[in-house]
C-alpha atoms as a PDB file:
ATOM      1  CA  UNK A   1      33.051  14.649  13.892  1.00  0.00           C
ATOM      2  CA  UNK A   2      29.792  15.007  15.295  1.00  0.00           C
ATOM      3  CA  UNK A   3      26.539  12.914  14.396  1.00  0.00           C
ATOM      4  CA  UNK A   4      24.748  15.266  13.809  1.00  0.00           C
ATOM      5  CA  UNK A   5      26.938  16.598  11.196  1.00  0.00           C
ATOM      6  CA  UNK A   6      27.345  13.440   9.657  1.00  0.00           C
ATOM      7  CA  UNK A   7      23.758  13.252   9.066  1.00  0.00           C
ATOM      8  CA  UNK A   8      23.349  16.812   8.101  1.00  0.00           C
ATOM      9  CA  UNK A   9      26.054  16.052   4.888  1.00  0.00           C
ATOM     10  CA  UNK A  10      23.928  12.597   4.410  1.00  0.00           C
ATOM     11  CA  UNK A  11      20.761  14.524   4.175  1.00  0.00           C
ATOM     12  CA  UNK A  12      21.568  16.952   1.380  1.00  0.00           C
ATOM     13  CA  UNK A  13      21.287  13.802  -0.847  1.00  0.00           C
ATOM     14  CA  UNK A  14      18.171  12.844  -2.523  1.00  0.00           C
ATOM     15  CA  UNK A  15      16.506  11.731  -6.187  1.00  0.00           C
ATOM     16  CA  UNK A  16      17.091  15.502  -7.311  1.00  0.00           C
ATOM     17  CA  UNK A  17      20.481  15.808  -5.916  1.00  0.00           C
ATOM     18  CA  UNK A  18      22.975  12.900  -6.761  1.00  0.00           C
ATOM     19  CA  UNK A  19      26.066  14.906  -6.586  1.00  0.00           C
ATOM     20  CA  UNK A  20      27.452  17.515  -4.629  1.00  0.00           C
ATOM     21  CA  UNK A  21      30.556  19.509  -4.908  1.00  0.00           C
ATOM     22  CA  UNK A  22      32.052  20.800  -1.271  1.00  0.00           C
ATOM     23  CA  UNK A  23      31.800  24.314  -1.670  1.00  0.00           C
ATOM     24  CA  UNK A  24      28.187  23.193  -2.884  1.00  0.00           C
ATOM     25  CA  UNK A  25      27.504  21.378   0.857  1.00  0.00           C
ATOM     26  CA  UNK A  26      29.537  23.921   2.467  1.00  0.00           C
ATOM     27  CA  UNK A  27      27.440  26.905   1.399  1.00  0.00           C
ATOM     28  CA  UNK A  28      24.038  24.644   1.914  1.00  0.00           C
ATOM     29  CA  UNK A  29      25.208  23.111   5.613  1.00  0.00           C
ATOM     30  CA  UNK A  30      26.361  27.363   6.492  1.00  0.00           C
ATOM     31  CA  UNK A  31      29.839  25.357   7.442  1.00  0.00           C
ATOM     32  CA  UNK A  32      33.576  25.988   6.587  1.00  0.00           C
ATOM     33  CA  UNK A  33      34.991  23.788   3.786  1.00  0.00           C
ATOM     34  CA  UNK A  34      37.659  22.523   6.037  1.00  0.00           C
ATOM     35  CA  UNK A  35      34.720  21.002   8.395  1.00  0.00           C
ATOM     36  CA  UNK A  36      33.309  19.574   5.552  1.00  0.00           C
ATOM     37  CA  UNK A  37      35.921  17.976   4.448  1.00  0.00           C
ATOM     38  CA  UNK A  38      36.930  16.418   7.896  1.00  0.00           C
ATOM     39  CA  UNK A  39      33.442  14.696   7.862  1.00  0.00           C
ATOM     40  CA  UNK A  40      33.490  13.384   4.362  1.00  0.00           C
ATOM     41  CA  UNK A  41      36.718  12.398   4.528  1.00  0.00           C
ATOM     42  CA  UNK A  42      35.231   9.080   7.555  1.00  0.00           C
ATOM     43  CA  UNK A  43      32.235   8.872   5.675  1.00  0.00           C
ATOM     44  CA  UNK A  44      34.328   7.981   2.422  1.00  0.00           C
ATOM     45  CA  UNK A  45      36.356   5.735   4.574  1.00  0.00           C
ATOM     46  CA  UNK A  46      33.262   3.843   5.747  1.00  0.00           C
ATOM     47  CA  UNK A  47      31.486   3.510   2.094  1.00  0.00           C
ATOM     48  CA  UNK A  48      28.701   5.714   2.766  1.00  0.00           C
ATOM     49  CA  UNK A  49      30.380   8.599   0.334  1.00  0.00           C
ATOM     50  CA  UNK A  50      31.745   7.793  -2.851  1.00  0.00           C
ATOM     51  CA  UNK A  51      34.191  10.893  -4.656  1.00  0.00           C
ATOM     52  CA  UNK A  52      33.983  11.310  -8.527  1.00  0.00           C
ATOM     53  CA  UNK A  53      35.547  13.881 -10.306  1.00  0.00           C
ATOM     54  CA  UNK A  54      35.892  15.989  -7.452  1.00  0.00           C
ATOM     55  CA  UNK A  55      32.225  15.490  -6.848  1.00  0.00           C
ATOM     56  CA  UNK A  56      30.480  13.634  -3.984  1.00  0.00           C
ATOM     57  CA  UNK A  57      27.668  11.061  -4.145  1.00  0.00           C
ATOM     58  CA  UNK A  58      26.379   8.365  -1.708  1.00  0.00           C
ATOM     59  CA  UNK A  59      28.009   5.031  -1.397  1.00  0.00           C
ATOM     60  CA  UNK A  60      26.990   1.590  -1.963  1.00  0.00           C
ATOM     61  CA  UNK A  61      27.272   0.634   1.786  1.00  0.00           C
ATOM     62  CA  UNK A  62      23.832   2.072   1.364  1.00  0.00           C
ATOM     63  CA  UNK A  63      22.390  -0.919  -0.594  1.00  0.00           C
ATOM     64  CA  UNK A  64      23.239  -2.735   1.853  1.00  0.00           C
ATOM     65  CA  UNK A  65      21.383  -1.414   4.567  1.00  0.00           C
ATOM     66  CA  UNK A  66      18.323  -0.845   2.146  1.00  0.00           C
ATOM     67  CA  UNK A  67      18.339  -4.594   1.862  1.00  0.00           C
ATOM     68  CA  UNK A  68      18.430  -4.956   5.740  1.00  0.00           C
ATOM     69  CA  UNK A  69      15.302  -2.825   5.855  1.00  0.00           C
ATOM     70  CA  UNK A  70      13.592  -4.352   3.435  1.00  0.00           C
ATOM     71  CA  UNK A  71      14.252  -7.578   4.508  1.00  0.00           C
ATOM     72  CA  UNK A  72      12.502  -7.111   7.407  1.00  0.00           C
ATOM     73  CA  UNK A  73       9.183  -5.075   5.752  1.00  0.00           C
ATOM     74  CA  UNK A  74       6.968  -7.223   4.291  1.00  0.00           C
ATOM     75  CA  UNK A  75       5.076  -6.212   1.287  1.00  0.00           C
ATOM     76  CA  UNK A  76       1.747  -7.025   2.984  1.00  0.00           C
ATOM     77  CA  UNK A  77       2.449  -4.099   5.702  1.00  0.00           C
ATOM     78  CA  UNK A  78       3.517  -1.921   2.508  1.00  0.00           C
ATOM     79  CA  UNK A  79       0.553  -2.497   0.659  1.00  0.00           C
ATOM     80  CA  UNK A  80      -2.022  -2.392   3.410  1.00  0.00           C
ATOM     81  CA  UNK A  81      -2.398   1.228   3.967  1.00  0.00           C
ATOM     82  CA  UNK A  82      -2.399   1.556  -0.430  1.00  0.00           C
ATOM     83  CA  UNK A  83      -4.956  -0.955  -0.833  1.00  0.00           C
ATOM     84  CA  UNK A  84      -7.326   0.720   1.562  1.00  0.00           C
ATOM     85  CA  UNK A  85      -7.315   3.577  -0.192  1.00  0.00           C
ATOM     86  CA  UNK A  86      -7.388   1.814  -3.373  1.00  0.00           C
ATOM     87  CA  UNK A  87     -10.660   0.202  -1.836  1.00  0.00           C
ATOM     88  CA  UNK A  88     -12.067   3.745  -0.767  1.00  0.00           C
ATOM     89  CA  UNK A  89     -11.264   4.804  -4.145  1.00  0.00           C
ATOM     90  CA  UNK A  90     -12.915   1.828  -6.533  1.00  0.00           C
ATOM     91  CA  UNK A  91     -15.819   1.084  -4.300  1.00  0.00           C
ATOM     92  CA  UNK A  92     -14.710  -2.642  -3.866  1.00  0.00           C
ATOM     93  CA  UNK A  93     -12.610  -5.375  -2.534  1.00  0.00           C
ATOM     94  CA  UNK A  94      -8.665  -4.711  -2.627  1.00  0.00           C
ATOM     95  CA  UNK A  95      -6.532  -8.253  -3.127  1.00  0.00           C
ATOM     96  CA  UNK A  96      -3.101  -8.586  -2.776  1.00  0.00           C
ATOM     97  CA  UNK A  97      -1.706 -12.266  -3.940  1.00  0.00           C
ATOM     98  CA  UNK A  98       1.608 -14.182  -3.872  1.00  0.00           C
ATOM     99  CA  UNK A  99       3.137 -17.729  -5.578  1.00  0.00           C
ATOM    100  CA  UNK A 100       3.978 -20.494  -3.346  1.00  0.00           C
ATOM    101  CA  UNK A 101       4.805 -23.262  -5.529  1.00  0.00           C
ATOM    102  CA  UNK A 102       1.411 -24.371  -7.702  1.00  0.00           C
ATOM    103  CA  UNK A 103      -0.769 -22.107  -5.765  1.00  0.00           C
ATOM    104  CA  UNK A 104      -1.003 -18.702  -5.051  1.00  0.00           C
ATOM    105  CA  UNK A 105      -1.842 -17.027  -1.099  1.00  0.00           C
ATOM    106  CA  UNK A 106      -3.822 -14.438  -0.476  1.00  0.00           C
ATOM    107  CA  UNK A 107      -1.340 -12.030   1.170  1.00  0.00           C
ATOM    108  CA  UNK A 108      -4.346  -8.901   2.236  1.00  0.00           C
ATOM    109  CA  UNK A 109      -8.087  -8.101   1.459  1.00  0.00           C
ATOM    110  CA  UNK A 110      -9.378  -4.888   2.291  1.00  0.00           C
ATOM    111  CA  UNK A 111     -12.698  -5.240   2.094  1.00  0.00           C
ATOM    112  CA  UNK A 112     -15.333  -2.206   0.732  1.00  0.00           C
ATOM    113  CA  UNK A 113     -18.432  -1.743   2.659  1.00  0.00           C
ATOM    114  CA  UNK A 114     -19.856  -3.953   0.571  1.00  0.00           C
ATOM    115  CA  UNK A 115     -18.311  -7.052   0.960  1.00  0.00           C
ATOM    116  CA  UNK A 116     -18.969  -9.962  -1.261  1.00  0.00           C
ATOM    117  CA  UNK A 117     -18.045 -13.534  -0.714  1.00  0.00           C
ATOM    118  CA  UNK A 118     -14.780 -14.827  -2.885  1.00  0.00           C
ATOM    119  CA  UNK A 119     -12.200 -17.381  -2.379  1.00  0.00           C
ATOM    120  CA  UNK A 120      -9.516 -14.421  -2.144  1.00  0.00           C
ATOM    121  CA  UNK A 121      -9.866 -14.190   1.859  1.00  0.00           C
ATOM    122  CA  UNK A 122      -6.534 -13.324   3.693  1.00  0.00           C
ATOM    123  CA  UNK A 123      -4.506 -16.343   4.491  1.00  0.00           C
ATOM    124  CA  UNK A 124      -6.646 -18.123   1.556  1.00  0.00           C
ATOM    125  CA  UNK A 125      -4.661 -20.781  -0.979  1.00  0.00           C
ATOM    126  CA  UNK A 126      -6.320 -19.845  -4.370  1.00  0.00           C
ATOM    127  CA  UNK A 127      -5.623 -22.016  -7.760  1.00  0.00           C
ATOM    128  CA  UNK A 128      -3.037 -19.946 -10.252  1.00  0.00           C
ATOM    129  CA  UNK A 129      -5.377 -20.474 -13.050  1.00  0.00           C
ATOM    130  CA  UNK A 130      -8.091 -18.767 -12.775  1.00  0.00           C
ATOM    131  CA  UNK A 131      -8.969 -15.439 -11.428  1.00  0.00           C
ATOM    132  CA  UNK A 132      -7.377 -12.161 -12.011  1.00  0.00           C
ATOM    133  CA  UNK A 133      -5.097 -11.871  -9.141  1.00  0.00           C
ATOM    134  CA  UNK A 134      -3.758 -15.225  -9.836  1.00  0.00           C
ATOM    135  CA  UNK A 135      -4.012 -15.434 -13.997  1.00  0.00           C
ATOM    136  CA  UNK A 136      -2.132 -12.172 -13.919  1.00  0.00           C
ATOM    137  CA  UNK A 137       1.089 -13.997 -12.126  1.00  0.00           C
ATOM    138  CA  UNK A 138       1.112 -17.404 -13.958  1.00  0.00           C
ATOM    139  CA  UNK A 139       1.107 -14.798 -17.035  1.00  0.00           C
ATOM    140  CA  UNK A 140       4.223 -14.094 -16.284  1.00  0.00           C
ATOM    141  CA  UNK A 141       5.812 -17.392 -15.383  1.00  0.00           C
ATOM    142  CA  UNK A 142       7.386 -19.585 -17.911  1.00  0.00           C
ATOM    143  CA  UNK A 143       5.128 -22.184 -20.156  1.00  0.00           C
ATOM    144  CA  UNK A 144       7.112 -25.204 -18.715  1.00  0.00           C
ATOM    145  CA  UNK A 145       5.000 -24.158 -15.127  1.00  0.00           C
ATOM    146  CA  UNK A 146       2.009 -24.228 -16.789  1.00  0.00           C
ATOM    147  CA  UNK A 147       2.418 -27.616 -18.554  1.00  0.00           C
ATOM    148  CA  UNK A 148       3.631 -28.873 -14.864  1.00  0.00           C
ATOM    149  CA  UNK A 149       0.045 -27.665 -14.117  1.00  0.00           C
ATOM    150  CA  UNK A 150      -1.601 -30.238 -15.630  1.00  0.00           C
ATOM    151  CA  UNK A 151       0.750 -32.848 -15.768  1.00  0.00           C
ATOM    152  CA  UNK A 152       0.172 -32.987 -11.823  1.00  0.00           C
ATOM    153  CA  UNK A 153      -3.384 -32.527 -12.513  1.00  0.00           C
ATOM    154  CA  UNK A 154      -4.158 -29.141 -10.483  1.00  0.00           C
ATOM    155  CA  UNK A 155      -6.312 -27.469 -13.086  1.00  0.00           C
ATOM    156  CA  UNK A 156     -10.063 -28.463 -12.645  1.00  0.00           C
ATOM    157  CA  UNK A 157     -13.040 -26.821 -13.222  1.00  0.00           C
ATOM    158  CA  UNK A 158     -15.223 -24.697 -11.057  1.00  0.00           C
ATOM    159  CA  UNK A 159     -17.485 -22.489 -12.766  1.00  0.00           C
ATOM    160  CA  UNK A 160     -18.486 -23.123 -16.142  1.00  0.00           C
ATOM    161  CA  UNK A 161     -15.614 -20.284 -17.237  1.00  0.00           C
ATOM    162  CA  UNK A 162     -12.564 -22.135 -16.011  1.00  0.00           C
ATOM    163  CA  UNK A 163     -10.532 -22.506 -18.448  1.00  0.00           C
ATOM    164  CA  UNK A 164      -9.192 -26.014 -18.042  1.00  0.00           C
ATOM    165  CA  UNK A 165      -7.993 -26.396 -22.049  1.00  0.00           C
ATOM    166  CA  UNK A 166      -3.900 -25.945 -22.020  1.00  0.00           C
ATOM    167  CA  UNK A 167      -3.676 -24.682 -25.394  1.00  0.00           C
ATOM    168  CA  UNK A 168      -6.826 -22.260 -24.675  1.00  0.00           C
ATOM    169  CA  UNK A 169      -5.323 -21.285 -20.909  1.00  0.00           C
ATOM    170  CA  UNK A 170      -1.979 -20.807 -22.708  1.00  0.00           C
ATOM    171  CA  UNK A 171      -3.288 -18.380 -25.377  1.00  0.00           C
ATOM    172  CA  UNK A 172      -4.927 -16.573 -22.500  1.00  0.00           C
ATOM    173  CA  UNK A 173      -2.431 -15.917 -20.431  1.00  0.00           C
ATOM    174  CA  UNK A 174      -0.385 -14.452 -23.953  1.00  0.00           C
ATOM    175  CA  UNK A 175      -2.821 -12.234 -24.755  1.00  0.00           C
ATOM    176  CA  UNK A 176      -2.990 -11.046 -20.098  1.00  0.00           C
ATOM    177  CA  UNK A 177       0.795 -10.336 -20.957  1.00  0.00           C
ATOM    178  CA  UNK A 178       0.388  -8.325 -23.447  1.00  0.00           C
ATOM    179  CA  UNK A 179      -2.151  -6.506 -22.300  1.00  0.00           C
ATOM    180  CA  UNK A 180      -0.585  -5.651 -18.719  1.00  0.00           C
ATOM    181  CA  UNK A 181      -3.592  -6.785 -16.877  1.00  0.00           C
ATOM    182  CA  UNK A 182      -6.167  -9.274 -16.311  1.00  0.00           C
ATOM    183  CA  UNK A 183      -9.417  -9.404 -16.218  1.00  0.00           C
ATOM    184  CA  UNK A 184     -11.688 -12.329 -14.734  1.00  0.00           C
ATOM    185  CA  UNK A 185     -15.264 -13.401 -15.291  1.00  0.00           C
ATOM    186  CA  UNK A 186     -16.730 -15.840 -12.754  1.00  0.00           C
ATOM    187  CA  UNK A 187     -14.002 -18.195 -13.207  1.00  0.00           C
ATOM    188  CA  UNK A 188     -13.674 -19.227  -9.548  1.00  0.00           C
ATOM    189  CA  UNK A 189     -16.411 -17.762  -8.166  1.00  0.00           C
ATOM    190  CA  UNK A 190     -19.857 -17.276  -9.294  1.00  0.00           C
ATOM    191  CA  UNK A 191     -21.072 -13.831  -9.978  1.00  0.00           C
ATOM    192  CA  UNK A 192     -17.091 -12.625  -8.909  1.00  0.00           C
ATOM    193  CA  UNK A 193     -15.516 -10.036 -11.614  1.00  0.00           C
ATOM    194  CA  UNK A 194     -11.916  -9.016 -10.840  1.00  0.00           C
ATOM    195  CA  UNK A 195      -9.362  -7.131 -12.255  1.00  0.00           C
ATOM    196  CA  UNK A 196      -5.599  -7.555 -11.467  1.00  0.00           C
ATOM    197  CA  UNK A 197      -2.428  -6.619 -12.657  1.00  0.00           C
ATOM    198  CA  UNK A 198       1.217  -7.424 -11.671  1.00  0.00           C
ATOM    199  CA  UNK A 199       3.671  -6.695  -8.673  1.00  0.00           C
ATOM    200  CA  UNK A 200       7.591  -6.413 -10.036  1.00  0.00           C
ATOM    201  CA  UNK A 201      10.466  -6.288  -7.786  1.00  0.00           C
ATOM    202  CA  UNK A 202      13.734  -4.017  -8.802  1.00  0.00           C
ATOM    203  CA  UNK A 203      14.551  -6.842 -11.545  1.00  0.00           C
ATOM    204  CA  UNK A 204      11.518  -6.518 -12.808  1.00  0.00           C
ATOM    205  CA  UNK A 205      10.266  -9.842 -11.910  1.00  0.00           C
ATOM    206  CA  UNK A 206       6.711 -10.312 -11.122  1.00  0.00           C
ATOM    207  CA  UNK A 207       6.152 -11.082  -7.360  1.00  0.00           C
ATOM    208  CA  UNK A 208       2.962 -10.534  -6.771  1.00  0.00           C
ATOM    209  CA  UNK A 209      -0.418  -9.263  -7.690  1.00  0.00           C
ATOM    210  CA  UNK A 210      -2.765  -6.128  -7.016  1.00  0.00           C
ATOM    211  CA  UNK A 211      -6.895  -6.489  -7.718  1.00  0.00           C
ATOM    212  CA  UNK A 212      -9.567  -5.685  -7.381  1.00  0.00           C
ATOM    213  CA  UNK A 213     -13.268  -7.527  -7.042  1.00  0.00           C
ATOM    214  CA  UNK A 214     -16.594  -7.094  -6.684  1.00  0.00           C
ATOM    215  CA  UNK A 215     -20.072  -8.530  -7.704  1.00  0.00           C
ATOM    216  CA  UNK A 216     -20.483  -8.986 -11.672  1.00  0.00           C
ATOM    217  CA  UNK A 217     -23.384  -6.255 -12.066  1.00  0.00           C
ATOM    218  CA  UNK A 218     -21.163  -3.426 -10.153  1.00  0.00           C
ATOM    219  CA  UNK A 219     -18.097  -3.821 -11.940  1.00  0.00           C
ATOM    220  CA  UNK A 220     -19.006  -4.379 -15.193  1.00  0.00           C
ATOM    221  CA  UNK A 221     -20.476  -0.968 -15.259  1.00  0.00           C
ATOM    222  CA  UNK A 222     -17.176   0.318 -14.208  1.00  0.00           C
ATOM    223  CA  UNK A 223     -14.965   2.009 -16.263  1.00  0.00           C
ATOM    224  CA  UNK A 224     -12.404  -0.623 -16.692  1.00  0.00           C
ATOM    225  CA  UNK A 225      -9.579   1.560 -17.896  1.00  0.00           C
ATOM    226  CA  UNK A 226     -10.098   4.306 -14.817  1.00  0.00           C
ATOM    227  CA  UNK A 227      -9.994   0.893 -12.229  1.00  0.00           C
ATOM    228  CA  UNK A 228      -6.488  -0.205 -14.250  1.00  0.00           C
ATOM    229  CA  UNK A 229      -5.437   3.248 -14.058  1.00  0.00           C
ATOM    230  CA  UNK A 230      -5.754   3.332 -10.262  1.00  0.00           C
ATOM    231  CA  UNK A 231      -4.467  -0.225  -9.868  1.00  0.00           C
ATOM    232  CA  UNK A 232      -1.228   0.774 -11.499  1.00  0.00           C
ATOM    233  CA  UNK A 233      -1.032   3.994  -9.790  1.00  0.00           C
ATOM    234  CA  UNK A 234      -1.712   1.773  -6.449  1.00  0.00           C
ATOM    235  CA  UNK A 235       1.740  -0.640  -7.627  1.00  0.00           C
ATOM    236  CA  UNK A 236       3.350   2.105  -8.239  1.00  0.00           C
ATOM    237  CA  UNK A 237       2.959   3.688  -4.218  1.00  0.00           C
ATOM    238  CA  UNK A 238       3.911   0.160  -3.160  1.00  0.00           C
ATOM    239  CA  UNK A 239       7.112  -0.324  -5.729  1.00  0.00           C
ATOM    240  CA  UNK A 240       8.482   2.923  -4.045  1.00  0.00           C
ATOM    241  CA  UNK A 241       9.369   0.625  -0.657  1.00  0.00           C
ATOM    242  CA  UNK A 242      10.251  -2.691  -2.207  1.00  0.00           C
END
């Protein structure tokens, strides 16, 4: 069995086509049915073909090897070329934010060609609880972390909207889940509105954070549900490689 053949039979496989009878790949791949059945017949062997029914579909050795090649693709390289578009769309600064322990990192910024100064810098260690990128992760993590917050006395104040009241914070971050977004007022830095909204692996559990920020008197002239729109949109382009 040549490679090339292999490949040929793996290649007829995609979101549109799950399952293929032989005559089906025989009449696509222009090849005898015996042929095709030689080279299914290793590939079934080695788990990369799976028969149902007298059907074929790809095997799970293939989750495997997607693991492999995610493993070594970090979302930041996935969600560079995305967020500069996403910044050439909006018209401002593209932030893409982790958790690491009580903090969150600052993953990427793509800056627009109007850059303002914020605390979201690339390589920066930003507070969970406040800002959009940040507020829209700690949304999604359980209440115990958030009481740990201030039992180890983390949450402090830096403008005058911090919200440094647990029972306030708490309600807060309720009302960010249910919206599917976050949106930030000068909470860590002056004159700084962002807008943010969640990252979700295959399990649906929030990893990270996509926003968006830019000086107070641009954005709130925006139109807040076109910038969510194109946020989500931007997840979505990234979600397809993690």
């Amino acid at each position: 069995m040549s490679a090339e053949k292999t490949l040929e039979i793996l290649n007829l496989f995609d979101f549109n086509t799950r399952e293929l009878t032989v005559p089906q790949m025989a009449e696509m791949l222009n090849q005898p049915q015996s042929s095709v059945y030689r080279n299914l017949r290793l590939l079934k062997v080695k788990g990369f073909i799976i028969e149902s029914n007298g059907s074929y579909k790809l095997g799970y050795r293939f989750i495997k090897l997607a693991n492999i090649v995610k493993s070594d693709i970090s979302i930041g390289s996935i969600a560079r070329p995305i967020m500069t578009q996403l910044t050439k769309d909006i018209g401002e600064t593209s932030i893409l934010l982790i958790r690491s322990e009580y903090n969150a990192v600052c993953l990427e910024t793509i800056p627009s060609h109007q850059p303002i100064k914020v605390s979201s810098e690339q390589g920066g260690i930003l507070p969970l609880y406040g800002g959009a990128a940040s507020k829209i992760i700690l949304a999604h993590m359980e209440e115990k972390f958030v009481d740990e917050l201030f039992e180890k006395g983390l949450v402090k104040k830096h403008t005058e909207n911090t919200i440094v009241d647990p029972i306030l914070l708490k309600k807060n971050l309720k009302e960010i889940r249910e919206k599917g977004y976050c949106i930030s007022d000068s909470e860590i830095d002056y004159g700084v509105v962002s807008l943010g909204v969640p990252i979700r692996d295959m399990e649906n559990k929030v990893i990270a954070s996509l926003s968006i920020a830019g000086p107070r008197d641009r954005v709130l002239n925006m139109d807040k549900e076109k910038i969510i729109s194109k946020l989500n949109n931007a997840v979505k382009e990234v979600n397809k490689f993690i």
